[in-house]
N, C-alpha and C. Protein backbone atom coordinates (compact mmCIF):
# COMPACT_ATOMS: atom_id res chain seq x y z
N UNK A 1 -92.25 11.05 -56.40
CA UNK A 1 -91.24 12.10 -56.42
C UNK A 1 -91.91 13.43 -56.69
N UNK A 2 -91.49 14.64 -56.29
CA UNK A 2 -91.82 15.78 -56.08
C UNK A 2 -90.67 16.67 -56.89
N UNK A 3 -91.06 17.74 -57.57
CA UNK A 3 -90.11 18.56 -58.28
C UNK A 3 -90.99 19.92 -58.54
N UNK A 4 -90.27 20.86 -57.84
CA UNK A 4 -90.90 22.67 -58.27
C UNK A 4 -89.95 23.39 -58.39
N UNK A 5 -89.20 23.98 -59.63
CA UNK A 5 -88.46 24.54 -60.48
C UNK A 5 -88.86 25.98 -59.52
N UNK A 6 -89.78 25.94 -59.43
CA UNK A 6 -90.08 27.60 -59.05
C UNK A 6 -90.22 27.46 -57.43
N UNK A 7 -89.64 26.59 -57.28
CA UNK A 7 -89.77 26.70 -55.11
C UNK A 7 -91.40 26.39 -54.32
N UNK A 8 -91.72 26.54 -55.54
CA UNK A 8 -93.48 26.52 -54.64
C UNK A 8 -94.18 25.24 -54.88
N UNK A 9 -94.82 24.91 -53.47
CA UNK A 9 -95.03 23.77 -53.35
C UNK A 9 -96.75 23.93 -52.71
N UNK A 10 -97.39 23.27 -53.30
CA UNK A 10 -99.09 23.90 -53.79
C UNK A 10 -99.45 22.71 -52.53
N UNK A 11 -100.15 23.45 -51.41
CA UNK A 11 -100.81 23.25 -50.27
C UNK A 11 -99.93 23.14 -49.20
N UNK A 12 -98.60 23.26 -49.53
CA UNK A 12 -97.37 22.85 -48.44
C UNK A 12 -97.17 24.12 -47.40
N UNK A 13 -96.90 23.76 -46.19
CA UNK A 13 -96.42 25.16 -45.31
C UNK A 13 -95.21 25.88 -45.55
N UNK A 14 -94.47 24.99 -46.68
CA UNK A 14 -93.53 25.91 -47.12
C UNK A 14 -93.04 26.62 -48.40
N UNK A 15 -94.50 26.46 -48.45
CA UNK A 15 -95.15 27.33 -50.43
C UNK A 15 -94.31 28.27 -50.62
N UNK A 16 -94.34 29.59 -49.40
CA UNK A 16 -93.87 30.99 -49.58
C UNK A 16 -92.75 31.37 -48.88
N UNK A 17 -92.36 30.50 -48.06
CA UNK A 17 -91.28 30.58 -47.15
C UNK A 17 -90.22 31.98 -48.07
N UNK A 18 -89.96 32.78 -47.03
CA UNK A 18 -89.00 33.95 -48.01
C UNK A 18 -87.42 33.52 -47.14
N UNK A 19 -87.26 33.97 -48.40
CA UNK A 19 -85.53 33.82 -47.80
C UNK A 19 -84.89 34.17 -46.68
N UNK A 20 -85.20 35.23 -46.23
CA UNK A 20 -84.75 35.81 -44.52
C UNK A 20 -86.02 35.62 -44.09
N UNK A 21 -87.12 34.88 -43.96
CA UNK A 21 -87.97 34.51 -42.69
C UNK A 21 -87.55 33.51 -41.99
N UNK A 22 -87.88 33.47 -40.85
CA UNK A 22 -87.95 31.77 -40.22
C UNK A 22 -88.92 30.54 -40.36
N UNK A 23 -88.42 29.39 -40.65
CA UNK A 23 -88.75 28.79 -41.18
C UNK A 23 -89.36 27.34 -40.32
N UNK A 24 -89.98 26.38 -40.35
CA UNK A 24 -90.78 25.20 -39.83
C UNK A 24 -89.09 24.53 -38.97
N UNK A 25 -89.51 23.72 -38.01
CA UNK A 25 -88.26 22.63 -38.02
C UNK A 25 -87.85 21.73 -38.87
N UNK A 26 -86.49 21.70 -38.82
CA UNK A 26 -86.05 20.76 -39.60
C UNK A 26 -86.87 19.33 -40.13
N UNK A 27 -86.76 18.86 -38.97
CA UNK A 27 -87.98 17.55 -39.10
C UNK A 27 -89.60 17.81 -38.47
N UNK A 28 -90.27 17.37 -39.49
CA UNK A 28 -91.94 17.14 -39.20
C UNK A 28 -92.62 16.29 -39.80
N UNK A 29 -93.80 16.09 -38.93
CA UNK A 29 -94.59 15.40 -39.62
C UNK A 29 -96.34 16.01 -40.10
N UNK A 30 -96.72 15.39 -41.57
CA UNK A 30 -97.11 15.98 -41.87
C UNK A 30 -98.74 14.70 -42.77
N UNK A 31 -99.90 15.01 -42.28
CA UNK A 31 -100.60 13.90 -43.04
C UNK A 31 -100.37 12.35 -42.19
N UNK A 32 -99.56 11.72 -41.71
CA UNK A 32 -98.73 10.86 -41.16
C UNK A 32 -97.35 10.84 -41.38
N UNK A 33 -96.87 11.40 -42.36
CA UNK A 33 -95.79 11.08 -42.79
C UNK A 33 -94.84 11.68 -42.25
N UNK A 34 -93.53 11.33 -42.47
CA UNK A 34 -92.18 12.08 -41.70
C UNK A 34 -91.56 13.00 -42.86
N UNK A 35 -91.31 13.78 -42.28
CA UNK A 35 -90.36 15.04 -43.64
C UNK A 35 -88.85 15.61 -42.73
N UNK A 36 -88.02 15.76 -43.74
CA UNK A 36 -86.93 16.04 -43.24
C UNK A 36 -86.48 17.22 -43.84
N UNK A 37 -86.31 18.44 -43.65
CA UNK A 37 -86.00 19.82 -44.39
C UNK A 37 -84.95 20.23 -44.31
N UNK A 38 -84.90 20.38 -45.23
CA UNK A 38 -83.30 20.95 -45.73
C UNK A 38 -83.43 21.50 -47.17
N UNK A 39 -81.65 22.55 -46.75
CA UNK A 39 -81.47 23.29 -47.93
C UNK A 39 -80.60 22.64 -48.73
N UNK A 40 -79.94 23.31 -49.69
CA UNK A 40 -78.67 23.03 -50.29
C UNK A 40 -78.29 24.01 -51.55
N UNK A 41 -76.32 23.50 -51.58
CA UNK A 41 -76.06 24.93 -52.52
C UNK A 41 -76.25 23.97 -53.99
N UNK A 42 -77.09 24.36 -55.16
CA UNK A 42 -76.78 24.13 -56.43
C UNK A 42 -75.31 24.83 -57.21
N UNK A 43 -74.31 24.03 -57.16
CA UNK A 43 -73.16 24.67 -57.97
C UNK A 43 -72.88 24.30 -59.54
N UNK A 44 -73.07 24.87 -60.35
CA UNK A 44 -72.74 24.49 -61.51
C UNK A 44 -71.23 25.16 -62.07
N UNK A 45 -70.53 24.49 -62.37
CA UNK A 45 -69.00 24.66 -63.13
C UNK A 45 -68.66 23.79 -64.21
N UNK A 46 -68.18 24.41 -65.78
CA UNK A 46 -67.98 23.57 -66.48
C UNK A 46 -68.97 22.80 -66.68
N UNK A 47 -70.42 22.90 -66.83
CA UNK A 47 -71.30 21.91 -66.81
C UNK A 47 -71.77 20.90 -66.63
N UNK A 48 -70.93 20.73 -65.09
CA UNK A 48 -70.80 19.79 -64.17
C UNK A 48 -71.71 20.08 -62.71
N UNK A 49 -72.08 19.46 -61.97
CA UNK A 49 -73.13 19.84 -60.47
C UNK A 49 -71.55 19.69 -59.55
N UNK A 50 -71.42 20.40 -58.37
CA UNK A 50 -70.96 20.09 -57.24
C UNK A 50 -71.68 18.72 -56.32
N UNK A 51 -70.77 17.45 -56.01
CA UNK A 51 -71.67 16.74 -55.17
C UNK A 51 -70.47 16.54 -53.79
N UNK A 52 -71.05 16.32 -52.65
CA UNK A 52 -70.14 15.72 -51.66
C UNK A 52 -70.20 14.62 -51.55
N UNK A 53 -69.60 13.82 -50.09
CA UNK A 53 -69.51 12.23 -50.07
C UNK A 53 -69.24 12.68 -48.47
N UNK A 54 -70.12 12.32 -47.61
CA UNK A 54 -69.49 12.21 -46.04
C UNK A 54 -68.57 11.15 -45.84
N UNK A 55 -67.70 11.19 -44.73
CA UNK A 55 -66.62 10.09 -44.49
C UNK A 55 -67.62 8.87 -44.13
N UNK A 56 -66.65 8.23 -44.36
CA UNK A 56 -67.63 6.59 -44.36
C UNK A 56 -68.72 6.58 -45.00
N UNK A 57 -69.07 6.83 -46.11
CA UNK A 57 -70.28 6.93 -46.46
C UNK A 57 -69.96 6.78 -47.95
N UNK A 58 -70.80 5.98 -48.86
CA UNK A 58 -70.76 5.86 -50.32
C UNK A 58 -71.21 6.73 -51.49
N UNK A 59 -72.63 7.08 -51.29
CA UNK A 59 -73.28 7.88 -51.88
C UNK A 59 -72.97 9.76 -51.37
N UNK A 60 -72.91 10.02 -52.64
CA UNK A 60 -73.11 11.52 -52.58
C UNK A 60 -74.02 12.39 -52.59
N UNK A 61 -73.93 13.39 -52.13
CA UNK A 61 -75.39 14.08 -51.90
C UNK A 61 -75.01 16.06 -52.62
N UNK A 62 -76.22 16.99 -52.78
CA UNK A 62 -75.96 18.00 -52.75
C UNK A 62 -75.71 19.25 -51.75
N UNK A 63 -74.40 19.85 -51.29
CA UNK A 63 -73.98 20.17 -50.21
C UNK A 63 -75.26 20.90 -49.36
N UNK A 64 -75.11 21.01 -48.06
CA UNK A 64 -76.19 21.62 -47.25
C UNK A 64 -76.44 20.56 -46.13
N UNK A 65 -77.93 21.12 -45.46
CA UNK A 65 -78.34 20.49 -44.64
C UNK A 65 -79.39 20.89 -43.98
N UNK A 66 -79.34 20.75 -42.71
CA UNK A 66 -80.78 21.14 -41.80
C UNK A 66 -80.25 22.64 -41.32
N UNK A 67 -81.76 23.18 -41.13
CA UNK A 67 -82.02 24.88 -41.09
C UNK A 67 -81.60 24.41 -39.28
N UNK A 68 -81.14 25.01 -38.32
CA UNK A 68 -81.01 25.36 -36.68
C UNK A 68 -82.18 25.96 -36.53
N UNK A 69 -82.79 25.69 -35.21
CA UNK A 69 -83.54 26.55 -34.72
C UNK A 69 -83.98 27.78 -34.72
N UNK A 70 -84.94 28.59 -35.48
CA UNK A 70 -84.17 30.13 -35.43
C UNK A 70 -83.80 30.78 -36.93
N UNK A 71 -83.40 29.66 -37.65
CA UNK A 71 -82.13 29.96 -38.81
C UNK A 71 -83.25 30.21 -39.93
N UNK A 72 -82.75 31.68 -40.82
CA UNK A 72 -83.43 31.32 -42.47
C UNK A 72 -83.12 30.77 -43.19
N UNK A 73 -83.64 30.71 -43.95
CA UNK A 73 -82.88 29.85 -45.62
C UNK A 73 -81.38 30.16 -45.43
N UNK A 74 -81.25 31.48 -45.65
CA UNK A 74 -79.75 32.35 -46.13
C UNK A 74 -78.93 31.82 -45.32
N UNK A 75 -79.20 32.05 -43.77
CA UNK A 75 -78.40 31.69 -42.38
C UNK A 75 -78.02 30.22 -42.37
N UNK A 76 -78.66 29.30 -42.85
CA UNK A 76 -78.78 27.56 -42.55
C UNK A 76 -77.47 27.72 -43.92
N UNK A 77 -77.72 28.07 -45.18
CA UNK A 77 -77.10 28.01 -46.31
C UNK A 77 -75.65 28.78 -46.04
N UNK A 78 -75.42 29.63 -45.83
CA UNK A 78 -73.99 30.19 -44.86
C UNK A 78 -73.64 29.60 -44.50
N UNK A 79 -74.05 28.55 -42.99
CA UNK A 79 -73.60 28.26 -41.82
C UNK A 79 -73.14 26.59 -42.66
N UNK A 80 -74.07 26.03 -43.78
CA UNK A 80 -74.12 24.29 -43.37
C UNK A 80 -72.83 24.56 -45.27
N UNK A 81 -72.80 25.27 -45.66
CA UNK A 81 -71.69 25.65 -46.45
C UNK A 81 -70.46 26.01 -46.53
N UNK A 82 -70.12 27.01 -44.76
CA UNK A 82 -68.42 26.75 -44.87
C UNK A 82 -68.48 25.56 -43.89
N UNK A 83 -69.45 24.97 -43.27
CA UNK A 83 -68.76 24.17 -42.78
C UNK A 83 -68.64 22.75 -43.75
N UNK A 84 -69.18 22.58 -44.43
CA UNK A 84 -69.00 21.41 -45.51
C UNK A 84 -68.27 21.41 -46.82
N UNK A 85 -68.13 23.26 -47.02
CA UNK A 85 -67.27 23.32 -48.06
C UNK A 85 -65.81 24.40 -47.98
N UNK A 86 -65.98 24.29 -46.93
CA UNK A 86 -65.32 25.51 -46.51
C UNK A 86 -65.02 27.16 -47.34
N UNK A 87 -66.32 27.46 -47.62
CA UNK A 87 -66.12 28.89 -48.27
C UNK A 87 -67.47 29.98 -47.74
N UNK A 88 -67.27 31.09 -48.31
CA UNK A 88 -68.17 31.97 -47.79
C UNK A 88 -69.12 32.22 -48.74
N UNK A 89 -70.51 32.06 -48.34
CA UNK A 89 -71.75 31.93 -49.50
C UNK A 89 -71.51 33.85 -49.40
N UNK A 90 -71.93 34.47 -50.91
CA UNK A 90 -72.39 36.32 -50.64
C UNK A 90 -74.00 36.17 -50.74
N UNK A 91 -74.04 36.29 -49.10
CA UNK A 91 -75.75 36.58 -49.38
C UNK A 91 -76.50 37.34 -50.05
N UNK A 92 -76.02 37.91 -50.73
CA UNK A 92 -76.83 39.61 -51.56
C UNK A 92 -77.06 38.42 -52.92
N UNK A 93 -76.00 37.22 -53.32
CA UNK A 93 -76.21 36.68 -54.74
C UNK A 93 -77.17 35.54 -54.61
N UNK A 94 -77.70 34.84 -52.97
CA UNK A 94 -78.26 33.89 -53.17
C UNK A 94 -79.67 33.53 -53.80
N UNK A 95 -80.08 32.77 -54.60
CA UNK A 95 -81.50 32.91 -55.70
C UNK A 95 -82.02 31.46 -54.99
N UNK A 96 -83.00 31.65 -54.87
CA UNK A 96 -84.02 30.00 -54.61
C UNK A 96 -83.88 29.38 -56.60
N UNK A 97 -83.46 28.26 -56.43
CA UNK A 97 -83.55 27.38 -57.60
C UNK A 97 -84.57 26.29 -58.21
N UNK A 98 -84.76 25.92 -56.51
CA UNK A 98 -86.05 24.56 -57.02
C UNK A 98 -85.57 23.90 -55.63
N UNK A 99 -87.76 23.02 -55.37
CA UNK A 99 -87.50 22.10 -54.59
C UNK A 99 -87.60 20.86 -54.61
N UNK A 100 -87.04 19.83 -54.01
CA UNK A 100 -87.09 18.21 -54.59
C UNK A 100 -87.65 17.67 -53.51
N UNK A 101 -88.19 16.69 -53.81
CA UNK A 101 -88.60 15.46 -52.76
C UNK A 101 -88.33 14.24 -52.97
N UNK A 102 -88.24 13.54 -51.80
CA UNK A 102 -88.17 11.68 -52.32
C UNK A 102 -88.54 11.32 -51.05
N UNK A 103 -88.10 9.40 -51.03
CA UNK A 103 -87.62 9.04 -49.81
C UNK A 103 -86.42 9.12 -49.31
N UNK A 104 -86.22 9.42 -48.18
CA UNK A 104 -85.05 9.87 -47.34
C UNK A 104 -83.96 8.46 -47.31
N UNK A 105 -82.88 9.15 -47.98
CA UNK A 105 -81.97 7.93 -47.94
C UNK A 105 -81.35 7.54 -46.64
N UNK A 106 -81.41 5.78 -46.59
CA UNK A 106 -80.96 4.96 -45.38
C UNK A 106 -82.01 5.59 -44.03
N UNK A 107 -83.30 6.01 -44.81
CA UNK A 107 -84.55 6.16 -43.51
C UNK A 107 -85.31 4.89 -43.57
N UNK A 108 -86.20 4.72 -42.97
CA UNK A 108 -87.40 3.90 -43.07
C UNK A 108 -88.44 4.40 -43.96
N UNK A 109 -88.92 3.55 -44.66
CA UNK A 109 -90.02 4.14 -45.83
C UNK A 109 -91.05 4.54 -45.41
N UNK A 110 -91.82 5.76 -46.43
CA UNK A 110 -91.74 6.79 -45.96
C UNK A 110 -91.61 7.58 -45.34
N UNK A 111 -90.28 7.90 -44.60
CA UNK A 111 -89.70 9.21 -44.51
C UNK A 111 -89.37 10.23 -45.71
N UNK A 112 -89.76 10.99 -45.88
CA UNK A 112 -89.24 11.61 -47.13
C UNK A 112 -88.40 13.00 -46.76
N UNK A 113 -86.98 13.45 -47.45
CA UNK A 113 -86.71 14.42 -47.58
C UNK A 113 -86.75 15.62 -48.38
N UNK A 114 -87.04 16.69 -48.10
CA UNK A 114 -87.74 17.67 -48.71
C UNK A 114 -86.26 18.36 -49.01
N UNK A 115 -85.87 19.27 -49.98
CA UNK A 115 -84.57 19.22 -50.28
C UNK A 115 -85.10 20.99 -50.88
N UNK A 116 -84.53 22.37 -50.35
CA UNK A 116 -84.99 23.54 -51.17
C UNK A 116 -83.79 23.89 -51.25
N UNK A 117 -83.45 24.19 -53.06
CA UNK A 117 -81.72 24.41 -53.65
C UNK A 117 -81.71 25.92 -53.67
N UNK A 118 -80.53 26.49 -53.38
CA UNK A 118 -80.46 27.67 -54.02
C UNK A 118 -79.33 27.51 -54.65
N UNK A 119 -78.85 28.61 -55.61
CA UNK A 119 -77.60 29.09 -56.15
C UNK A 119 -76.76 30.35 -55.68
N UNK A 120 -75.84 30.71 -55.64
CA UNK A 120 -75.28 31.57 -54.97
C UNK A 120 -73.78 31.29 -55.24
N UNK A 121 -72.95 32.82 -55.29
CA UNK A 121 -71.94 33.26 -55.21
C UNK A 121 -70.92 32.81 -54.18
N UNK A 122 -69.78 32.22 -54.28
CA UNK A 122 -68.78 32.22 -53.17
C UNK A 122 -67.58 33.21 -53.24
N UNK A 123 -66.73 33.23 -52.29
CA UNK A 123 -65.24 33.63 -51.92
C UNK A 123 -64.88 32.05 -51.27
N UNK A 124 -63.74 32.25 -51.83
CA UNK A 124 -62.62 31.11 -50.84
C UNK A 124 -62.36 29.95 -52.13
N UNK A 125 -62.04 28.60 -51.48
CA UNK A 125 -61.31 27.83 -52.10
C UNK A 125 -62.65 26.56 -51.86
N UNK A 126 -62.91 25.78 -52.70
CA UNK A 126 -63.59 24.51 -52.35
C UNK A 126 -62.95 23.62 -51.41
N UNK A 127 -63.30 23.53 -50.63
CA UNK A 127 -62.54 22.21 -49.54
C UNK A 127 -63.35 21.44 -49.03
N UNK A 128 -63.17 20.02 -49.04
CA UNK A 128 -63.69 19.58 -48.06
C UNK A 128 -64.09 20.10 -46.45
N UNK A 129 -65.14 20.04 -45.77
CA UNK A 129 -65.36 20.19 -44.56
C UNK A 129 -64.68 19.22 -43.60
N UNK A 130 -64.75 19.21 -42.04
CA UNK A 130 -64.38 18.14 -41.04
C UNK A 130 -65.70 17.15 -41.52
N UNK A 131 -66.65 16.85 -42.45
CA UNK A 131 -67.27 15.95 -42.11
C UNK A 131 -67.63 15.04 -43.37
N UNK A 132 -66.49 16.12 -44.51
CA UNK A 132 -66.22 15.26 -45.79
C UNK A 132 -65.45 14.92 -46.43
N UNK A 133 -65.87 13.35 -46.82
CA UNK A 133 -64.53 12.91 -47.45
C UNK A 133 -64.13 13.54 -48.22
N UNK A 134 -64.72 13.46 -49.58
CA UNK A 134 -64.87 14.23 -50.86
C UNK A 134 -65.15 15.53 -51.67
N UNK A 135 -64.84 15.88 -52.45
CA UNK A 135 -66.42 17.15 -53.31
C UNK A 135 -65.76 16.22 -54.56
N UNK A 136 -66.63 16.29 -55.63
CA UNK A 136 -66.57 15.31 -56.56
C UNK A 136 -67.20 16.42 -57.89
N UNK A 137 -66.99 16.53 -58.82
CA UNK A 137 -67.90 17.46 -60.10
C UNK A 137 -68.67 16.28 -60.86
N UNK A 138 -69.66 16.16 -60.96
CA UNK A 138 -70.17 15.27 -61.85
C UNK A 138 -71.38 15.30 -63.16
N UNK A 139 -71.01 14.90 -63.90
CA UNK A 139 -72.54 15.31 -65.05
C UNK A 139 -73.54 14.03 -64.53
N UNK A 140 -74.88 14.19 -65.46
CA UNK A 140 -76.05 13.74 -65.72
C UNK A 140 -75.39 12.08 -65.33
N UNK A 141 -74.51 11.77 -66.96
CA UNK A 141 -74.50 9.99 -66.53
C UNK A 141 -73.73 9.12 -65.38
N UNK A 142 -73.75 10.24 -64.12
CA UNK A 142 -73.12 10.13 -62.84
C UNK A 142 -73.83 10.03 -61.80
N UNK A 143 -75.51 10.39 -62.21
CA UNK A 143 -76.29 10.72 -61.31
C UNK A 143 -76.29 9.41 -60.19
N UNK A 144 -76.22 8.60 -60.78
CA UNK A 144 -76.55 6.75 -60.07
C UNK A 144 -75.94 6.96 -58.38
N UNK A 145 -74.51 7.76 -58.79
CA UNK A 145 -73.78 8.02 -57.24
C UNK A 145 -74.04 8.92 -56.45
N UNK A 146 -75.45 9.51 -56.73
CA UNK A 146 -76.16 10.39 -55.75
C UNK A 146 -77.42 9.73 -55.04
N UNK A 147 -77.84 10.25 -53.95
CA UNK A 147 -79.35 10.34 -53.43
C UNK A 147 -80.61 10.67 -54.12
N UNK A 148 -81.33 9.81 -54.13
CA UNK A 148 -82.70 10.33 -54.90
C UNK A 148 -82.88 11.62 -55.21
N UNK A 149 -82.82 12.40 -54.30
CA UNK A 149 -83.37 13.62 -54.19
C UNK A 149 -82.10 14.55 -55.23
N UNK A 150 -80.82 14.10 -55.06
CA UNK A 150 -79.46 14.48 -55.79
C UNK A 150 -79.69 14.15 -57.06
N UNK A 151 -80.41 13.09 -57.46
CA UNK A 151 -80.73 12.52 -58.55
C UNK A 151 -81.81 13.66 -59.58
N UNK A 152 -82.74 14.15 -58.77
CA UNK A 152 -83.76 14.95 -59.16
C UNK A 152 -83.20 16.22 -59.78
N UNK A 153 -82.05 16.50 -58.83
CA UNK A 153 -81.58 17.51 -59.24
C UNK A 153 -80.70 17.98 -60.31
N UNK A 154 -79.84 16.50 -60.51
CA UNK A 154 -79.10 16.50 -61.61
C UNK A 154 -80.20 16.39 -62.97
N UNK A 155 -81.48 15.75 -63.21
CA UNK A 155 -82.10 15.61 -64.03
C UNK A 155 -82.63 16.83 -64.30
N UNK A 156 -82.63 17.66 -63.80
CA UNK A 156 -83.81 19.26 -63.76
C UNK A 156 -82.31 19.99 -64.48
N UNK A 157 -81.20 20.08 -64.16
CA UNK A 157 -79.63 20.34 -64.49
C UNK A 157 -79.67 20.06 -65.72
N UNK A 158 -80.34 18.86 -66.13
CA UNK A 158 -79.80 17.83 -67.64
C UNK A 158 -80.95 19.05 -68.69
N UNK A 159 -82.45 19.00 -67.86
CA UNK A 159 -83.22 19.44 -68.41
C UNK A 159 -83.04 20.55 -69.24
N UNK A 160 -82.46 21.28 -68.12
CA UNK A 160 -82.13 23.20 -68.38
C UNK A 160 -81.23 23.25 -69.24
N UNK A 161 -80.56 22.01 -69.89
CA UNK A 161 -79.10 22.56 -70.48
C UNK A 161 -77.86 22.20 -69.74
N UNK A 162 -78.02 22.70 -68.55
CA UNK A 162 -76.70 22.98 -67.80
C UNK A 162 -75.76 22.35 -67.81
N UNK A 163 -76.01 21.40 -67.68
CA UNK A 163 -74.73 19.78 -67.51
C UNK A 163 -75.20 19.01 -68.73
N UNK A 164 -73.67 18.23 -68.80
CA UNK A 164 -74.05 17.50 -69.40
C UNK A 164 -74.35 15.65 -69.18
C-alpha cells in the first residue's frame, strides 16, 4: 500500500502534476504493472467521510473517477462530481489532500489503483448521480464497506483527527 499526505509520489510521473495541467491517461502501465488513475472528492461533515455505492454494486468507494482525455485534475473533479453527486465543485476552493494506492478492486492482481483526493467547496444539494445507488456518511469503524484504497483514506481521516 502506498500513502502521500502531501500528493507527492517520489520517482512517479505524477510527483508534480499541478492542478490545471494535463495529466498521463487514465490507465497505464508502468515497470510491468497496470495503474488506474483517478481523482476523488474528500468530503468531511460532522466527522464523518462522504462514501458512494454504484447500483448493483456492494462496496463503496470515494466519489470521483477517471481524468478524460485532455482533462486536469480540477476539470475530471467538476465533471466526475456533478455527475455522481450532483453538485457544483468552486474551483478557486479546490486543495490536493493526499494520494493512495492499492490493488484495484474486482481487477486482476496486480492492477493497482492510484487514487489523488482533493477537498473542495460545493453549491447544490448532495444527490445521488444516474450511476448511484447511494451516498452514505461514514466514520473510521465503517471503513470494512469501502475499497482498499477508500480504506486508506478513511485511516489518514482517523489519523488527522477528522472522523471518528
Amino acid at each position: 500500500f502506498f500513502f502521500d499526505p502531501h500528493g507527492r509520489n517520489a520517482g512517479s510521473a505524477l510527483s508534480s502534476t499541478p492542478l490545471f495541467a494535463e495529466t498521463q491517461a487514465p490507465s497505464y502501465v508502468v515497470g510491468g504493472m497496470a495503474f488506474i488513475d483517478k481523482i476523488a472528492l474528500v468530503l468531511v461533515r460532522d466527522r464523518r467521510t462522504l462514501v458512494a455505492r454504484s447500483k448493483g454494486k456492494q462496496v463503496y468507494f470515494t466519489p470521483g473517477g477517471k481524468r478524460e482525455p485532455g482533462e486536469t485534475d480540477a476539470q475530471a473533479l467538476v465533471r466526475e462530481i456533478k455527475e455522481e453527486l450532483n453538485v457544483d465543485i468552486t474551483v478557486d476552493s479546490i486543495k490536493r489532500y493526499g494520494t493512495f494506492q492499492a490493488q484495484a478492486f474486482g481487477k486482476p492482481a496486480g492492477t493497482m489503483v492510484r487514487i489523488t483526493g482533493y477537498t473542495a467547496e460545493f453549491t447544490g444539494e448532495l444527490l445521488p448521480g444516474a450511476e448511484v445507488e447511494e451516498l452514505r456518511w461514514i466514520s473510521w469503524t465503517e471503513k470494512d464497506l469501502t475499497t482498499v484504497t477508500g480504506q486508506l483514506v478513511l485511516d489518514d481521516l482517523k489519523e488527522k483527527g477528522l472522523i471518528d
